[in-house]
N, C-alpha and C. Protein backbone atom coordinates (compact mmCIF):
# COMPACT_ATOMS: atom_id res chain seq x y z
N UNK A 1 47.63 47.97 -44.52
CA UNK A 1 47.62 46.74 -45.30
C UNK A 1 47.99 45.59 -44.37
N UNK A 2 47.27 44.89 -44.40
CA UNK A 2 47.37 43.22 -43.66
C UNK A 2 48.46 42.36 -43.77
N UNK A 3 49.49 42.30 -43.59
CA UNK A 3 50.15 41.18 -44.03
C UNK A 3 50.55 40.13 -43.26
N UNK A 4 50.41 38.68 -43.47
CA UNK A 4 50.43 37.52 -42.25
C UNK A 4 51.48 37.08 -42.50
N UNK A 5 52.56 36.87 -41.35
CA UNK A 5 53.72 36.22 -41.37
C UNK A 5 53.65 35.20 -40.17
N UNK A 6 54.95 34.43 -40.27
CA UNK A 6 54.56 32.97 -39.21
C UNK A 6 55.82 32.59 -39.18
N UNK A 7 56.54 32.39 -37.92
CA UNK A 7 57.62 32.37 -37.50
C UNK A 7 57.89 30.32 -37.90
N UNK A 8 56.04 29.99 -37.95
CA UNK A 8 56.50 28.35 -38.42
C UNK A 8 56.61 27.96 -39.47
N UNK A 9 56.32 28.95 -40.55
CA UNK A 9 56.48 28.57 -41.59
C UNK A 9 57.95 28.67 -42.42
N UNK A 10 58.38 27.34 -43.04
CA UNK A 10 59.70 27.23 -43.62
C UNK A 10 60.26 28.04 -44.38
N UNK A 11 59.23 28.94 -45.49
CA UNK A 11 59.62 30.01 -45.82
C UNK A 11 60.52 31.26 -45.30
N UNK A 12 61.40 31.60 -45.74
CA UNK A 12 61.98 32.91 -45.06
C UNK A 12 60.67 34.19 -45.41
N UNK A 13 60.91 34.70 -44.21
CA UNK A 13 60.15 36.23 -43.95
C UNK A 13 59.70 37.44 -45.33
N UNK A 14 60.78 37.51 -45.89
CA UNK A 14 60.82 38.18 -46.76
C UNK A 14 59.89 37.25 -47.82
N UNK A 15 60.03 36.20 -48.44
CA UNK A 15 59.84 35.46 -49.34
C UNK A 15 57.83 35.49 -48.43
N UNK A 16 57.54 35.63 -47.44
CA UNK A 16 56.43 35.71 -47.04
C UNK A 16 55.47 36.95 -47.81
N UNK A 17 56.01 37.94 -47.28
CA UNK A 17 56.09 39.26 -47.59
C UNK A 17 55.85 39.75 -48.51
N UNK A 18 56.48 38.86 -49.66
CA UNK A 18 56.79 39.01 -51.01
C UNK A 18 55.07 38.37 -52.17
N UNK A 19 55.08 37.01 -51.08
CA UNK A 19 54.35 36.40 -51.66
C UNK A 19 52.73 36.82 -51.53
N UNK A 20 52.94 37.85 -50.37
CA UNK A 20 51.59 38.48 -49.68
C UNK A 20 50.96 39.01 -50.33
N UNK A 21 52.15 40.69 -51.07
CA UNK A 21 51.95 41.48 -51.27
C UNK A 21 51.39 41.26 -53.00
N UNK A 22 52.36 40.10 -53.79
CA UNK A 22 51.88 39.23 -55.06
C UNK A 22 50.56 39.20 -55.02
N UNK A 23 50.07 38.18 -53.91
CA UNK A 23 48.69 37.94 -54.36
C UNK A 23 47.73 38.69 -54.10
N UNK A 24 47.85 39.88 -53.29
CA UNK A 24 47.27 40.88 -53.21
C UNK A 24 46.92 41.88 -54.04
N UNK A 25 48.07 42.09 -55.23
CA UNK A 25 48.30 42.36 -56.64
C UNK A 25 47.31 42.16 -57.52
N UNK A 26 47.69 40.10 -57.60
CA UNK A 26 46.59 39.52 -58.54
C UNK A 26 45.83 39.52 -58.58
N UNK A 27 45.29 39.18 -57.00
CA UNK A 27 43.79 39.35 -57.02
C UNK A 27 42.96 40.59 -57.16
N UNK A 28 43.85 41.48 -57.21
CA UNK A 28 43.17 42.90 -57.43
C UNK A 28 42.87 43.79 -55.86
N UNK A 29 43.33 43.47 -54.68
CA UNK A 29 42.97 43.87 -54.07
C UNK A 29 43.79 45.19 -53.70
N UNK A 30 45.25 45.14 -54.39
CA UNK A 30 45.89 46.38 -54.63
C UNK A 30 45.80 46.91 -56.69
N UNK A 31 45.56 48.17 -56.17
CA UNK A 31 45.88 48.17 -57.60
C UNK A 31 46.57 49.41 -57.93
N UNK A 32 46.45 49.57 -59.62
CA UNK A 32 47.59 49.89 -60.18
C UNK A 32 47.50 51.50 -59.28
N UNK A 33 49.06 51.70 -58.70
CA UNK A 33 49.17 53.62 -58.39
C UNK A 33 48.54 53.44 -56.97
N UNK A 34 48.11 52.38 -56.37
CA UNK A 34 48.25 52.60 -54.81
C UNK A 34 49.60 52.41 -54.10
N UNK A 35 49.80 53.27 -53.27
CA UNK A 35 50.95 53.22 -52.60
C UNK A 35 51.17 51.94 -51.21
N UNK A 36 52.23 51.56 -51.34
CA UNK A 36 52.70 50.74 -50.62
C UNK A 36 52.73 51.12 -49.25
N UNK A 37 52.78 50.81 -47.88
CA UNK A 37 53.52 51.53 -46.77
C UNK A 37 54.76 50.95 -46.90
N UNK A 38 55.43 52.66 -46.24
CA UNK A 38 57.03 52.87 -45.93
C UNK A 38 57.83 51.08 -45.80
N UNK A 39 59.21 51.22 -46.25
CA UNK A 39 60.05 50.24 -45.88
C UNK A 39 59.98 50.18 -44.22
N UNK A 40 60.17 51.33 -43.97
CA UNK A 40 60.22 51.50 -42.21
C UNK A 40 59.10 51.29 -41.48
N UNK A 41 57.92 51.53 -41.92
CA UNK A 41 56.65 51.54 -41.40
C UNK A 41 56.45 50.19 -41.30
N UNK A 42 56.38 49.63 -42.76
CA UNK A 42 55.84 48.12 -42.60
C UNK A 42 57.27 47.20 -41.69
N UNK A 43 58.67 47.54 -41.43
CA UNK A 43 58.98 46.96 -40.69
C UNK A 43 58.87 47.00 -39.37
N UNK A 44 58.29 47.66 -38.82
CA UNK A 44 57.95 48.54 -37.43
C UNK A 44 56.79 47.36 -37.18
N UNK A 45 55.43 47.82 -38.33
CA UNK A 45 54.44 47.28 -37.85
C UNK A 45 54.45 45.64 -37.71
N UNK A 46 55.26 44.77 -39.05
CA UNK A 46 55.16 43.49 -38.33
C UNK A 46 56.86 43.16 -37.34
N UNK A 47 57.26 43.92 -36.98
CA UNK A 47 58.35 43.83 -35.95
C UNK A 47 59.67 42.80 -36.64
N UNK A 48 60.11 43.30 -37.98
CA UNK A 48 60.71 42.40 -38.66
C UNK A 48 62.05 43.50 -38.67
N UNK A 49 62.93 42.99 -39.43
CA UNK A 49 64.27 43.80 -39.82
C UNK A 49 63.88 44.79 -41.16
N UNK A 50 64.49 46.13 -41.46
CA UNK A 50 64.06 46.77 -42.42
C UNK A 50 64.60 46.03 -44.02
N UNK A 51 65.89 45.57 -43.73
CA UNK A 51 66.57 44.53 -44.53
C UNK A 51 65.82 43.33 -45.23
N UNK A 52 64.84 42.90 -44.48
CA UNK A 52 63.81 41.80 -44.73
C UNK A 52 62.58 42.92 -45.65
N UNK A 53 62.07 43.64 -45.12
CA UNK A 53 61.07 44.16 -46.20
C UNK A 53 61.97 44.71 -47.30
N UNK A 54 63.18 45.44 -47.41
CA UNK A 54 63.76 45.44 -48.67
C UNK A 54 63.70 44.40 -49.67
N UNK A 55 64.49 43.34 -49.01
CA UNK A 55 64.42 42.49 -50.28
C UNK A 55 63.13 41.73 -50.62
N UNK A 56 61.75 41.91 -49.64
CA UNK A 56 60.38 41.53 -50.47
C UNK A 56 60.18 42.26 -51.68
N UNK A 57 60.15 44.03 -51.69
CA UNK A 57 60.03 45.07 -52.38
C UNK A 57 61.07 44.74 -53.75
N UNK A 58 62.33 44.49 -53.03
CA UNK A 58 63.07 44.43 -54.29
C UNK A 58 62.43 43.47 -55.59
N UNK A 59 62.25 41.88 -54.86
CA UNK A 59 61.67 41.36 -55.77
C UNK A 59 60.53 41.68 -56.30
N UNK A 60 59.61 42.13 -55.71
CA UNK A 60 58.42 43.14 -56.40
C UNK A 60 59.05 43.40 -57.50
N UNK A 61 59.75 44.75 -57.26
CA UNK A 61 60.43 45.70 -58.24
C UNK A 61 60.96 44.81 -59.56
N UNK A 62 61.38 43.69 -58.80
CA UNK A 62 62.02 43.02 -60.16
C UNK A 62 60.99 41.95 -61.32
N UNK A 63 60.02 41.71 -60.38
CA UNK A 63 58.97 40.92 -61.10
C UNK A 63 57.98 42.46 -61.74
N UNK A 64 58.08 43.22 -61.63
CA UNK A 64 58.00 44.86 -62.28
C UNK A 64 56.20 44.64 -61.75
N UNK A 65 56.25 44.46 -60.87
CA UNK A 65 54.80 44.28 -59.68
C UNK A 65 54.90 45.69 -58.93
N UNK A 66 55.69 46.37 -59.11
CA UNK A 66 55.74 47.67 -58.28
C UNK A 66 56.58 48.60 -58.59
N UNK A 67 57.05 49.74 -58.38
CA UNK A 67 57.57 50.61 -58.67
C UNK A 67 58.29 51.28 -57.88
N UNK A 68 59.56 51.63 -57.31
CA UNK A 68 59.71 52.92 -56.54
C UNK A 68 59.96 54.33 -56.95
N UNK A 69 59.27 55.37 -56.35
CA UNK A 69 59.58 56.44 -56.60
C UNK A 69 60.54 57.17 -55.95
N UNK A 70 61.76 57.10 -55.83
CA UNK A 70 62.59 58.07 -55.05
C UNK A 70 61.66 59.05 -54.08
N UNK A 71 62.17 59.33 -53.16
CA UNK A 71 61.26 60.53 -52.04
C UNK A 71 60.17 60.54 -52.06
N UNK A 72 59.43 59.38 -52.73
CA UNK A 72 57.93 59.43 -52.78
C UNK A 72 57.37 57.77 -51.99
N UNK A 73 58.38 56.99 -52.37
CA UNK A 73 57.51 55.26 -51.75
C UNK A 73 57.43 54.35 -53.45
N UNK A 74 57.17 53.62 -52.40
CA UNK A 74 56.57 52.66 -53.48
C UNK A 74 54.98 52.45 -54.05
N UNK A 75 55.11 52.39 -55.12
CA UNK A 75 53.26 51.64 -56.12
C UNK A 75 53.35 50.67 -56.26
N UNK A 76 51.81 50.16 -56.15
CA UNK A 76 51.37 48.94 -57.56
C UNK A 76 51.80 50.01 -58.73
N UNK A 77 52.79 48.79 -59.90
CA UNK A 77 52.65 49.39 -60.98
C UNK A 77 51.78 49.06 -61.94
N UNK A 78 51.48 49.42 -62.81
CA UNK A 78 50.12 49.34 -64.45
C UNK A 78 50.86 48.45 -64.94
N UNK A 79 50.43 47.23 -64.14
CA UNK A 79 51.36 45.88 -65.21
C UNK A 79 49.74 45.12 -65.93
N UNK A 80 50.33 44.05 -66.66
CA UNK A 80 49.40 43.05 -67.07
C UNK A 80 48.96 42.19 -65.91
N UNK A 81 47.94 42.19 -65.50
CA UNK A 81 47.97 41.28 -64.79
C UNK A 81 47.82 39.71 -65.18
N UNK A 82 46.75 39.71 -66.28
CA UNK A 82 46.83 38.27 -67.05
C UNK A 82 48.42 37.67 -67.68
N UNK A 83 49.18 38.57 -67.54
CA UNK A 83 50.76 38.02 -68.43
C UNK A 83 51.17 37.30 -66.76
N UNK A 84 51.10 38.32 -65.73
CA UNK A 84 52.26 37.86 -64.62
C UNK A 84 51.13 36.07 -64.03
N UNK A 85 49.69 36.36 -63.74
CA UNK A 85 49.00 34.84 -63.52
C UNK A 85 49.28 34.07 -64.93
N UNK A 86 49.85 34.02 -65.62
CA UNK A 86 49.81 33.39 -66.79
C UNK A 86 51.85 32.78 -66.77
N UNK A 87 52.39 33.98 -66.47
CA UNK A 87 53.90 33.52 -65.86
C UNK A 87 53.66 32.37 -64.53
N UNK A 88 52.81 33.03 -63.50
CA UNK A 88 52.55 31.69 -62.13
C UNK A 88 52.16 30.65 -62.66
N UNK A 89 51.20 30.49 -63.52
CA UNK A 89 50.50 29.40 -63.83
C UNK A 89 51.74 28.21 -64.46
N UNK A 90 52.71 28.97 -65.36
CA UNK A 90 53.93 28.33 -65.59
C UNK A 90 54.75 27.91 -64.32
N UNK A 91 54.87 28.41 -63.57
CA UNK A 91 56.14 28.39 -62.56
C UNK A 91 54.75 27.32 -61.64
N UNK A 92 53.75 26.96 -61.50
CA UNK A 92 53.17 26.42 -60.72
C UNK A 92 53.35 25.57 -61.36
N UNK A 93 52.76 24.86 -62.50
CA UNK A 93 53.24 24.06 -63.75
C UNK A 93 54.48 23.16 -63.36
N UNK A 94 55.47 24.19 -63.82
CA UNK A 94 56.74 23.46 -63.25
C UNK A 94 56.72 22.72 -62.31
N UNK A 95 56.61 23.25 -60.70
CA UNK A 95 56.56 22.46 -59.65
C UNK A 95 55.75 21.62 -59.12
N UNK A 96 54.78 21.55 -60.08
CA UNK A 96 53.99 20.24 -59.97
C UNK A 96 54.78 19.11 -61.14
N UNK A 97 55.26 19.65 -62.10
CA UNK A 97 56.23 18.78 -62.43
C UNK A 97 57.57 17.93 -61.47
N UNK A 98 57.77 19.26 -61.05
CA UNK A 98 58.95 18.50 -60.11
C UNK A 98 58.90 17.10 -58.78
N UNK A 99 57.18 17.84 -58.62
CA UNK A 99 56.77 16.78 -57.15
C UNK A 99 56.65 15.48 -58.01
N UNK A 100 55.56 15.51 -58.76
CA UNK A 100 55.39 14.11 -59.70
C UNK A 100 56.64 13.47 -60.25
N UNK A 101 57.81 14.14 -60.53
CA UNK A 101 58.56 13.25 -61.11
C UNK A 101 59.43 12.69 -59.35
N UNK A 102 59.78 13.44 -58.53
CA UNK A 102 59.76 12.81 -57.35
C UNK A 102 59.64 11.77 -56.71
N UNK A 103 58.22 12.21 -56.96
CA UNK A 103 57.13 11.01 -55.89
C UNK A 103 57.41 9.60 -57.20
N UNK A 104 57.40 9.69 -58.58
CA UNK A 104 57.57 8.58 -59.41
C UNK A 104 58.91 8.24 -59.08
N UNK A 105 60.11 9.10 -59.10
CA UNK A 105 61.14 7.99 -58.67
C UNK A 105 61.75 7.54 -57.29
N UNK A 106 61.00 7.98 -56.52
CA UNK A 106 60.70 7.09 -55.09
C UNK A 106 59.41 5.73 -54.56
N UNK A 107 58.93 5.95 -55.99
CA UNK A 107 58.24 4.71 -56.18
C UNK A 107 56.65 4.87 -55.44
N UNK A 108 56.54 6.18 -55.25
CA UNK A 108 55.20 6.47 -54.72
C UNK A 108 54.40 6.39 -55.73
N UNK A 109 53.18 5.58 -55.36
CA UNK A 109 52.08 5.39 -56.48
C UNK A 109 51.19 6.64 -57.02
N UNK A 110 50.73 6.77 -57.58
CA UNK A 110 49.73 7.18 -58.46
C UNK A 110 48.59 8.06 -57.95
N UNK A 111 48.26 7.00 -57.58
CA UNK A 111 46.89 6.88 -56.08
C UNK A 111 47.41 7.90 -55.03
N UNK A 112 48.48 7.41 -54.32
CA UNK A 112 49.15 8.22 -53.06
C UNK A 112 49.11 10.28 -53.71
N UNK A 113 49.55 10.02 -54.62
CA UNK A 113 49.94 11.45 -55.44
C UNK A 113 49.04 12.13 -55.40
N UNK A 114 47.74 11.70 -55.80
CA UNK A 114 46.26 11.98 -56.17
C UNK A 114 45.75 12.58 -54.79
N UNK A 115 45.91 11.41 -54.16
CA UNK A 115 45.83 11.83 -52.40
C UNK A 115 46.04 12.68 -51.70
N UNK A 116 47.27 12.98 -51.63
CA UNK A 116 47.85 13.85 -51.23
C UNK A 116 47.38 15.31 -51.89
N UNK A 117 47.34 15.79 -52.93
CA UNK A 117 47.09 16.74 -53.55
C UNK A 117 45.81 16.78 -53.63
N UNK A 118 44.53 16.19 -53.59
CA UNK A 118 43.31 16.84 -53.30
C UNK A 118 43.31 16.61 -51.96
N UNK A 119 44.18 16.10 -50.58
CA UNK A 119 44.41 16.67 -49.67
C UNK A 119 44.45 17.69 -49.10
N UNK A 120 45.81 18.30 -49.78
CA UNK A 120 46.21 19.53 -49.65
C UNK A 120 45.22 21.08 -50.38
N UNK A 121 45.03 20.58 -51.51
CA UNK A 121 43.96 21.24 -52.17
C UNK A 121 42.61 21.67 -51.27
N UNK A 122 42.00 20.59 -50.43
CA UNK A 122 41.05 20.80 -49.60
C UNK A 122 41.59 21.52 -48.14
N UNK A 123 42.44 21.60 -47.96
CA UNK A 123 43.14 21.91 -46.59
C UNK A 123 43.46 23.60 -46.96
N UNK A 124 44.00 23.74 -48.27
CA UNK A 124 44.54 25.24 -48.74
C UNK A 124 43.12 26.04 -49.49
N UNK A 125 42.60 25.73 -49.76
CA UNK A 125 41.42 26.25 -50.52
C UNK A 125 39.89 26.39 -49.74
């Protein structure tokens, strides 16, 4: 399994990891009852601490995106997938709330906002 990490990006490692293995989820490209590689394996292969892929997995585990099996590894678990993009779509929601109210009380216009975000939109997409 592929996973891209970047020593420039502000994100912590784990929170990379985490976010990888998510959209890999959603989009279907893992699915339900495929196995994860090892805590140890995947820290080996991107040369990270085993401590750092724990707590990606953990949050998995806790957003119930995966499963561990004792002596067996980890799964994709048989979740909804329309409930958990339907939870992001909220939590994305939010933080586009948060930038806009921001950028409004620093007096950034309208226009600038607009800008910026089909900016970024064209740059990420």
């Amino acid at each position: 399994m592929f996973i891209s990490i970047s020593n420039i990006d502000p994100r912590p490692l784990y929170e990379q990891i985490y976010e990888s293995i998510k959209s890999k989820i959603l989009k279907g490209e893992l699915k339900p009852g495929d196995a994860l590689p090892s805590i140890r394996q995947l820290a080996q292969d991107l040369k990270i601490s085993v401590i750092t892929i724990k707590r990606a997995y953990l949050e998995l585990e806790q957003e119930k995106l995966i499963i561990t099996r004792p002596g067996k590894g980890c799964f994709v678990a048989d979740c909804d997938i329309s409930e958990i993009a339907s939870l992001s779509l909220s939590e994305i929601e939010q933080q586009m709330r948060e930038v806009v109210r921001k950028a409004k009380n620093t007096g950034v216009s309208r226009k600038s906002v607009e800008h910026i975000f089909n900016k970024v939109l064209e740059e990420e997409y």
